[in-house]
C-alpha atoms as a PDB file:
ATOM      1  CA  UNK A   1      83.366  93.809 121.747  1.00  0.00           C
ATOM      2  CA  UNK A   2      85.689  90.897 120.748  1.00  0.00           C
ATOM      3  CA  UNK A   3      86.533  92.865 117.876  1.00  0.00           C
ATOM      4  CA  UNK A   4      87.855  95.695 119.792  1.00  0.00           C
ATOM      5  CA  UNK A   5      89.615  93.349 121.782  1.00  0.00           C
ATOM      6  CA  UNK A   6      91.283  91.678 118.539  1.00  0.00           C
ATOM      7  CA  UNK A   7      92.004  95.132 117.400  1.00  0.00           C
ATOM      8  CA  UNK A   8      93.627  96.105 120.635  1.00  0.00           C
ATOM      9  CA  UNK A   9      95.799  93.287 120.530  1.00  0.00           C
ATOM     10  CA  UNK A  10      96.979  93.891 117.250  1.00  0.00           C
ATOM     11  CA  UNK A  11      97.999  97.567 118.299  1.00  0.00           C
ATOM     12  CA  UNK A  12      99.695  96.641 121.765  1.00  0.00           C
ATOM     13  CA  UNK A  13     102.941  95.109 119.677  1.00  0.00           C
ATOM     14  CA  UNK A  14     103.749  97.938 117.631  1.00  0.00           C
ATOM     15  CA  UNK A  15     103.267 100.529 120.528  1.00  0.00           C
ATOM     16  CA  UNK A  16     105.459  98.561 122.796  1.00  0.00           C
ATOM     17  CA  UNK A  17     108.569  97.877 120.004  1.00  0.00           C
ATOM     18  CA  UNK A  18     111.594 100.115 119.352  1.00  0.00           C
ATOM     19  CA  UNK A  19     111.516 101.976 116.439  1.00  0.00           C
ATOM     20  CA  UNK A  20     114.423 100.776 113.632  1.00  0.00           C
ATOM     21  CA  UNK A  21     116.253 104.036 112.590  1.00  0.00           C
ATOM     22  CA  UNK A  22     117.954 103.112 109.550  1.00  0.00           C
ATOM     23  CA  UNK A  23     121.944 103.820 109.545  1.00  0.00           C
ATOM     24  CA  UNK A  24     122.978 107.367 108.202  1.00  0.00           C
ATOM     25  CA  UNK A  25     124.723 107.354 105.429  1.00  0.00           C
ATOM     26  CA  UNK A  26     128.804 107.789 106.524  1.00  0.00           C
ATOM     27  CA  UNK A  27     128.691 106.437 109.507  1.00  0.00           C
ATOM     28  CA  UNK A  28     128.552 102.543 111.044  1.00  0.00           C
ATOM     29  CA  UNK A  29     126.682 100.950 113.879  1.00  0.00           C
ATOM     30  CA  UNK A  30     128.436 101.022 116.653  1.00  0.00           C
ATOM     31  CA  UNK A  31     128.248  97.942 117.794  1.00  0.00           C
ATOM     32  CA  UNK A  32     129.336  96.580 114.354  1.00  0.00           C
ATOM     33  CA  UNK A  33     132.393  98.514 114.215  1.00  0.00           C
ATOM     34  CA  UNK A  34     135.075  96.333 112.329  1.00  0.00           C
ATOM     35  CA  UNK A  35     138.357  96.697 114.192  1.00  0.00           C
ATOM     36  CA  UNK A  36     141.593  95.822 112.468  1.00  0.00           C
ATOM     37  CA  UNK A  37     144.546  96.064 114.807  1.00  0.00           C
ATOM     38  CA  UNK A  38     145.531  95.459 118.328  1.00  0.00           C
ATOM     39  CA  UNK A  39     145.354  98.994 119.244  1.00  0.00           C
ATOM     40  CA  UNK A  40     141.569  99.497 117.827  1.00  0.00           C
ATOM     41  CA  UNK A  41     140.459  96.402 119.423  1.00  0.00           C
ATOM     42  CA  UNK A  42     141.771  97.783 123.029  1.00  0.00           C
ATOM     43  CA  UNK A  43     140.206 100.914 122.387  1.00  0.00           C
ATOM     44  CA  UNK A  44     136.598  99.560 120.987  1.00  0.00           C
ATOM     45  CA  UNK A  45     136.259  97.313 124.039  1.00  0.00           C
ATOM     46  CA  UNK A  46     137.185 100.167 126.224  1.00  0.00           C
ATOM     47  CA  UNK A  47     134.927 102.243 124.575  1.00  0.00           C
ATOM     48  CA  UNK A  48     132.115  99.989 124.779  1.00  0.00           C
ATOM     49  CA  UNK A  49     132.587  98.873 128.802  1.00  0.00           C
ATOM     50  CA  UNK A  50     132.187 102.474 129.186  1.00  0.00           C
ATOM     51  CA  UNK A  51     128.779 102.614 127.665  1.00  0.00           C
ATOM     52  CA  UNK A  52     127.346  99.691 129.322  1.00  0.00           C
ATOM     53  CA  UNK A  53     129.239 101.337 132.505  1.00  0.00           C
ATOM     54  CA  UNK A  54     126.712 104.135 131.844  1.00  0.00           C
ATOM     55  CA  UNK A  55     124.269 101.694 131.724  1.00  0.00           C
ATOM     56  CA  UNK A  56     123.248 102.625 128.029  1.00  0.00           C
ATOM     57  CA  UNK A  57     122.015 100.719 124.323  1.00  0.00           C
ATOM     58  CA  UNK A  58     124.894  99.623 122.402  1.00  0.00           C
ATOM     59  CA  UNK A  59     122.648  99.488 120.009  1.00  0.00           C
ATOM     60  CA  UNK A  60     121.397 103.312 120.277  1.00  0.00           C
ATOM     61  CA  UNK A  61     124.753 104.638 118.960  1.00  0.00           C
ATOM     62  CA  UNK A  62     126.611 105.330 115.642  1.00  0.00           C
ATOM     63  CA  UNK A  63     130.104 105.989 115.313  1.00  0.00           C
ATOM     64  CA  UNK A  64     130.324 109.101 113.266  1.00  0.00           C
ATOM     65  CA  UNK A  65     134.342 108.815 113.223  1.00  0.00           C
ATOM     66  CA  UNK A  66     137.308 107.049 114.989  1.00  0.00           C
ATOM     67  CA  UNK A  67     141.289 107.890 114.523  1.00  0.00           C
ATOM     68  CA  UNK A  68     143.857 107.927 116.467  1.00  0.00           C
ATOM     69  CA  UNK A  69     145.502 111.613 117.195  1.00  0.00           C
ATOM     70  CA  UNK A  70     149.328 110.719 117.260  1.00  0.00           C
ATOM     71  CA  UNK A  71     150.035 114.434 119.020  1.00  0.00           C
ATOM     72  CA  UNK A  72     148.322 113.467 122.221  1.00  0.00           C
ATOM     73  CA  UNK A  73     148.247 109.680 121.830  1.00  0.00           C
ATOM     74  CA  UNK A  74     144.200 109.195 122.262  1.00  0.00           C
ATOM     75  CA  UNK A  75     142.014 107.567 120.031  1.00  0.00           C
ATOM     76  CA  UNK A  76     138.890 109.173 119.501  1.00  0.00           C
ATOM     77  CA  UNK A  77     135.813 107.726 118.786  1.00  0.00           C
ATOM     78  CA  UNK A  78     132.956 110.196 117.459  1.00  0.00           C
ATOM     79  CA  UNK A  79     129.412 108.579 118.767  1.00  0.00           C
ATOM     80  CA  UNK A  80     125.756 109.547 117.999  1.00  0.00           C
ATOM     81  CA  UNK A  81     122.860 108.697 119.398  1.00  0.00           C
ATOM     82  CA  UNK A  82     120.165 107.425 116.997  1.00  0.00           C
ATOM     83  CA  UNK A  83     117.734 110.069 118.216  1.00  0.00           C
ATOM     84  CA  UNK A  84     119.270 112.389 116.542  1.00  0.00           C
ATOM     85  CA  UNK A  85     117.977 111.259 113.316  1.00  0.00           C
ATOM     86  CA  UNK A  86     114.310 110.727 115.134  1.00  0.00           C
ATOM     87  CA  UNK A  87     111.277 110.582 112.780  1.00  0.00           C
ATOM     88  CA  UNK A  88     108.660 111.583 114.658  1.00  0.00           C
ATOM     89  CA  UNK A  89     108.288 114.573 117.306  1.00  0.00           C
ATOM     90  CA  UNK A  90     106.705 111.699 119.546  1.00  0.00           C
ATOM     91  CA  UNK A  91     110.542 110.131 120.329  1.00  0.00           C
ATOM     92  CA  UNK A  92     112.325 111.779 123.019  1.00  0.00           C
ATOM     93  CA  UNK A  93     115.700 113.741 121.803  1.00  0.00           C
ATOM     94  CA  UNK A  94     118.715 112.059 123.518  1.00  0.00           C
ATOM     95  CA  UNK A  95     121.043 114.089 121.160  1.00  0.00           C
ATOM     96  CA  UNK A  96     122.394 115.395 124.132  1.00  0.00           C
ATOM     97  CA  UNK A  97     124.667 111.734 124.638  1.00  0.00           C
ATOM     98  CA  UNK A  98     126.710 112.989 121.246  1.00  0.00           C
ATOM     99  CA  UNK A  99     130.037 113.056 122.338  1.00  0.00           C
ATOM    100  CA  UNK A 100     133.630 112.093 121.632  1.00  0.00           C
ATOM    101  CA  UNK A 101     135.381 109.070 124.019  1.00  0.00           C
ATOM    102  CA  UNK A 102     139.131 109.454 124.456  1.00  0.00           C
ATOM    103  CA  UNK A 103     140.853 106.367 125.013  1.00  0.00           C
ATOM    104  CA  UNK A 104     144.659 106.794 126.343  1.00  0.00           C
ATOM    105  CA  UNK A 105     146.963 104.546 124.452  1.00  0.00           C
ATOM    106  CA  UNK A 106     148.985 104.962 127.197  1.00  0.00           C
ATOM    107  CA  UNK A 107     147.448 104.461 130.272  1.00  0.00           C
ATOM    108  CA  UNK A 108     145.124 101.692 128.168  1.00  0.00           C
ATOM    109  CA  UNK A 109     142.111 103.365 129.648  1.00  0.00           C
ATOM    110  CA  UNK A 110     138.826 105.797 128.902  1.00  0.00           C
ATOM    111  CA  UNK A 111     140.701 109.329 130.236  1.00  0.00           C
ATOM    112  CA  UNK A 112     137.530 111.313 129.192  1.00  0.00           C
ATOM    113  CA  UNK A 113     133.982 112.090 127.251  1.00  0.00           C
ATOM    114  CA  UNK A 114     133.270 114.939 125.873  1.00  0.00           C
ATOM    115  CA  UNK A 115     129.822 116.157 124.199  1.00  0.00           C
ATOM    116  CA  UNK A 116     129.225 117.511 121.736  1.00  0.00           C
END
């Protein structure tokens, strides 16, 4: 009996813990993105108020791609979830929060999110 209970125990940490998906290849974490100028620094802090707004993991998201599209003036910021990439059948699919955030360089605001 106390070895079950030692065994059980041992098991409760891993069961409880996120699992670490390793970063794709291509793409960057998120949350590490390096921004360079003023403009990309607006836009990644936009970009990530309106995550937490949505109450979700920083940390849950990879930026596929970011650029700004001089025709319309947004920057885009490609984002995938890391479930996307899931392991094991066991891990719920949130590919569904893939998307692309437009921030307005213009109106210095989020005008829209679009999955995809």
């Amino acid at each position: 009996m106390k070895y079950l209970a030692i065994v059980l125990i041992l098991l409760a940490g891993p069961v409880r813990s996120d699992r670490v998906v390793p970063i794709p290849d291509g793409m960057t974490a998120f949350w590490s993105f390096n921004a360079k100028t003023e403009l990309e620094i607006k836009a990644f802090e936009a970009a990530k108020a309106y995550l937490k707004n949505q109450n979700e993991d920083l940390n849950k998201y990879y930026l596929a791609e970011n650029y700004l599209d001089v025709t319309t003036g947004l920057y885009r910021f490609y984002i995938k979830h890391s479930s996307t990439y899931r392991i094991s059948k066991n891990e719920i699919d949130e590919s569904y929060k893939n998307g692309v955030i437009y921030y307005d360089i213009k109106k210095n605001k989020i005008v829209k999110f679009e999955r995809k």
